[in-house]
C-alpha atoms as a PDB file:
ATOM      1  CA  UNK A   1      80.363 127.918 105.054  1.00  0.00           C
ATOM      2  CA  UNK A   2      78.162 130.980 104.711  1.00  0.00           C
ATOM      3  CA  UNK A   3      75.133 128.403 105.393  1.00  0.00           C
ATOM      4  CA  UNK A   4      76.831 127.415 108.214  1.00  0.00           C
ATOM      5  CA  UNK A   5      77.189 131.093 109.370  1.00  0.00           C
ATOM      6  CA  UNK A   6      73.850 131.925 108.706  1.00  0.00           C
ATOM      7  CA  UNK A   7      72.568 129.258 110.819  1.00  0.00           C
ATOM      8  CA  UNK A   8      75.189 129.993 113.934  1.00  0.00           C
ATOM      9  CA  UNK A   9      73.680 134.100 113.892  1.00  0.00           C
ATOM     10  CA  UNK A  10      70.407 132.665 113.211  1.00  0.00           C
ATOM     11  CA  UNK A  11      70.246 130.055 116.563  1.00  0.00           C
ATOM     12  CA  UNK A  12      71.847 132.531 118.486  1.00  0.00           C
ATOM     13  CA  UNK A  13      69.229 135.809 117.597  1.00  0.00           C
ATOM     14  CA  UNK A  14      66.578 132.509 118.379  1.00  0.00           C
ATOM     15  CA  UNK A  15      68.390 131.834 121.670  1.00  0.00           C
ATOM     16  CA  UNK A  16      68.426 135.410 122.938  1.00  0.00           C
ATOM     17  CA  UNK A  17      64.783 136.330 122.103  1.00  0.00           C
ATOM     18  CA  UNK A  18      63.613 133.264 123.714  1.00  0.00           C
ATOM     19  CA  UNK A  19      65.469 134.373 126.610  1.00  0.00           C
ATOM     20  CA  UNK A  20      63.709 137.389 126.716  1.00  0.00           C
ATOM     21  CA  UNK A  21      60.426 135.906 126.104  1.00  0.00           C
ATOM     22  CA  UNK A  22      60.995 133.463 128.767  1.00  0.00           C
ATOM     23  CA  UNK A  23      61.208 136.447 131.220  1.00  0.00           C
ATOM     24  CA  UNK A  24      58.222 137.653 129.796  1.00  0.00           C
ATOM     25  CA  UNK A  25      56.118 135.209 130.050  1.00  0.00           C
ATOM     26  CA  UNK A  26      57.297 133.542 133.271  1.00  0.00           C
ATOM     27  CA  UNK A  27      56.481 137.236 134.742  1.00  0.00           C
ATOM     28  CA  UNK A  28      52.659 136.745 133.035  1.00  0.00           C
ATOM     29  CA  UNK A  29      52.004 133.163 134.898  1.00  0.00           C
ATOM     30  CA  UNK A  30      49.965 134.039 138.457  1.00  0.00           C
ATOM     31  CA  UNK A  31      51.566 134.721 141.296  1.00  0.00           C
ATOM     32  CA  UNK A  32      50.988 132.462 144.743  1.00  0.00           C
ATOM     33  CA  UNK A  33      51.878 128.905 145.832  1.00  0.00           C
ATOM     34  CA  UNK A  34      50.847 126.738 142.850  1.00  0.00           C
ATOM     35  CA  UNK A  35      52.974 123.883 144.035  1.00  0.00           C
ATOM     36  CA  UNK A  36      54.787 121.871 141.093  1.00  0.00           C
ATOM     37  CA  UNK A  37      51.497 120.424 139.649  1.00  0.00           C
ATOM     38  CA  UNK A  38      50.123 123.771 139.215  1.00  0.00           C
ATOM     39  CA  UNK A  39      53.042 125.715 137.778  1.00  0.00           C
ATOM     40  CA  UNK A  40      53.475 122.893 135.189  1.00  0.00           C
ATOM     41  CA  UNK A  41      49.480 123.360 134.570  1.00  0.00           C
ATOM     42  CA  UNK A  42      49.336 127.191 134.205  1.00  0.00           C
ATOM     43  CA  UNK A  43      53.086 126.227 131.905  1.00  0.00           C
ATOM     44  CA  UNK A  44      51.144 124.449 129.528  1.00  0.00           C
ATOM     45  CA  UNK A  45      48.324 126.805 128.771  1.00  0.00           C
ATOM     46  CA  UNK A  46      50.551 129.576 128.050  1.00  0.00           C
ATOM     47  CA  UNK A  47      51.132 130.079 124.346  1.00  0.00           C
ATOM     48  CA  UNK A  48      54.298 132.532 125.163  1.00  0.00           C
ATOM     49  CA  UNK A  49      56.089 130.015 126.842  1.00  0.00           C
ATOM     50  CA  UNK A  50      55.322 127.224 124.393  1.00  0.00           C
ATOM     51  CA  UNK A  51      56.645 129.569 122.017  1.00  0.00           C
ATOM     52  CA  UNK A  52      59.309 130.109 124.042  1.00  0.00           C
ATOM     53  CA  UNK A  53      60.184 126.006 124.323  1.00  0.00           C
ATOM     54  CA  UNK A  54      59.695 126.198 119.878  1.00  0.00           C
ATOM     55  CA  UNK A  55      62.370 128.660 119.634  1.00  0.00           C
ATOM     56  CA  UNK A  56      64.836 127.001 121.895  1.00  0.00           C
ATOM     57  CA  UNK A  57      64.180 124.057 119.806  1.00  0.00           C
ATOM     58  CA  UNK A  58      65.083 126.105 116.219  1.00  0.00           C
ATOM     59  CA  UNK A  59      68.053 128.038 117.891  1.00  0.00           C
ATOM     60  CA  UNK A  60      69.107 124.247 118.899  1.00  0.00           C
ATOM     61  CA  UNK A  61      68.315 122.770 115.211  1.00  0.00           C
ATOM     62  CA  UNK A  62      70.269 125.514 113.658  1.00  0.00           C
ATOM     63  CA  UNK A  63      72.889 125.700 116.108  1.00  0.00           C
ATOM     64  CA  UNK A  64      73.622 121.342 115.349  1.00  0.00           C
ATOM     65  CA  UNK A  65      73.743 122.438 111.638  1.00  0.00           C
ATOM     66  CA  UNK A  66      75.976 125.268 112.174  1.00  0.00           C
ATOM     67  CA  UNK A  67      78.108 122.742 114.220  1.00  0.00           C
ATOM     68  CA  UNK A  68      77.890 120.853 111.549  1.00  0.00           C
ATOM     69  CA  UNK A  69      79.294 123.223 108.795  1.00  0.00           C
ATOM     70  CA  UNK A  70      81.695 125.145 110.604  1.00  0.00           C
ATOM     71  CA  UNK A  71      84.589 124.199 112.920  1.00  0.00           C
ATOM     72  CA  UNK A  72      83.283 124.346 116.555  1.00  0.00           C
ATOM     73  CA  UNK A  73      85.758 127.450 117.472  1.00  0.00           C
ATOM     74  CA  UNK A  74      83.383 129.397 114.844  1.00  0.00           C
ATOM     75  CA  UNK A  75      80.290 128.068 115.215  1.00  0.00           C
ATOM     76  CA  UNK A  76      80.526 128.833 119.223  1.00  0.00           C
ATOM     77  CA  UNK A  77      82.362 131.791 118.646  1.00  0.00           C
ATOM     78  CA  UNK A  78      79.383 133.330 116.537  1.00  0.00           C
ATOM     79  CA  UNK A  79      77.234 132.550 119.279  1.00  0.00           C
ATOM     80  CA  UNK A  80      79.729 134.251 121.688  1.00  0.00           C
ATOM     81  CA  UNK A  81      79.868 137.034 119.940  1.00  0.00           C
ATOM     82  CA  UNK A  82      76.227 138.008 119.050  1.00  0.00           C
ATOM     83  CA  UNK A  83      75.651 137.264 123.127  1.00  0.00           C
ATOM     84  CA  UNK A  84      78.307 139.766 124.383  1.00  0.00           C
ATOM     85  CA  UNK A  85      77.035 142.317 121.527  1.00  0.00           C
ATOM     86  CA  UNK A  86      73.178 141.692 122.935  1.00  0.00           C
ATOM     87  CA  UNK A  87      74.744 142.165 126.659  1.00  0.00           C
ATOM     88  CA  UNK A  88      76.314 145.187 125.979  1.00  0.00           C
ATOM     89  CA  UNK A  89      73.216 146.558 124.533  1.00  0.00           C
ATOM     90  CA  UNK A  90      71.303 144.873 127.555  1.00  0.00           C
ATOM     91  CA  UNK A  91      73.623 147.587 129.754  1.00  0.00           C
ATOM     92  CA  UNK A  92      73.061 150.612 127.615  1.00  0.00           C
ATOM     93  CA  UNK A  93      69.468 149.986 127.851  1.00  0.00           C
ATOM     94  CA  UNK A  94      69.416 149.348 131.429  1.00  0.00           C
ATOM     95  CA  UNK A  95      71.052 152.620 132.448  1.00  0.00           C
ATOM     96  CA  UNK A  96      69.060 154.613 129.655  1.00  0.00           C
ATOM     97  CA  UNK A  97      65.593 152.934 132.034  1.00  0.00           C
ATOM     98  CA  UNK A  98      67.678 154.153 134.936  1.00  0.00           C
ATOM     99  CA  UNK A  99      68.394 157.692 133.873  1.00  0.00           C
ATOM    100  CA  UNK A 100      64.936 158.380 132.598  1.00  0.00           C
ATOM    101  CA  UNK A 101      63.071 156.957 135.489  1.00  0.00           C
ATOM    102  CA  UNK A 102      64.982 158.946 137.643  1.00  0.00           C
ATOM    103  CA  UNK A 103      63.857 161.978 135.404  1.00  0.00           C
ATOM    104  CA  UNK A 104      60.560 160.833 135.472  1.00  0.00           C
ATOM    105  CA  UNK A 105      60.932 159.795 131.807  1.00  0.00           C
ATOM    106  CA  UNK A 106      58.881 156.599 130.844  1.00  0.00           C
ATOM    107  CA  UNK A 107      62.137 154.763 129.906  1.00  0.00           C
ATOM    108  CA  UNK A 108      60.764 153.802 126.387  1.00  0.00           C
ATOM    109  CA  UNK A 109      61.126 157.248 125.186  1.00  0.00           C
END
């Protein structure tokens, strides 16, 4: 069972830095009408978001074990959980960038 926990916080932290990597790295690609050909080009040489398809792929590896171990209410509920708690955070940051810009803060500070 604790395996089986361990592996359901464990695919979820994957799941929500990939998420934030994905932003990342989709903001990184160049900008302008690449057509489908091209985006899937540019897709391809970029190490961030092939990193960013790796984790998805170990945040879906551990989530099937954690399915695996646990009953699904738990296993899904862990992953509900640590989302909402990394949402909420999300907000608080959000308004901090808002507040400090407005001050003329960098919003890192």
């Amino acid at each position: 069972m604790i395996l089986g926990l361990a592996s359901a916080l464990a695919s979820a932290g994957l799941f929500g830095v990939a998420a934030v990597l994905r932003a990342r790295a989709m903001r990184a690609l160049p900008d302008g009408e690449l057509g489908l050909l091209g985006f899937v080009r540019a897709a391809l040489r970029s190490w961030p978001l092939l990193a960013v398809v790796g984790a998805y792929l170990a945040g879906f590896a551990l989530h099937a074990v954690a399915l695996y171990l646990l009953p699904l209410y738990l296993a899904q509920g862990v992953d509900l959980a640590v989302a909402a708690g990394d949402r909420g955070r999300l907000h608080d940051l959000a308004a901090r960038a808002a507040r400090t810009r407005a001050a003329g803060w960098p919003w890192w500070r």
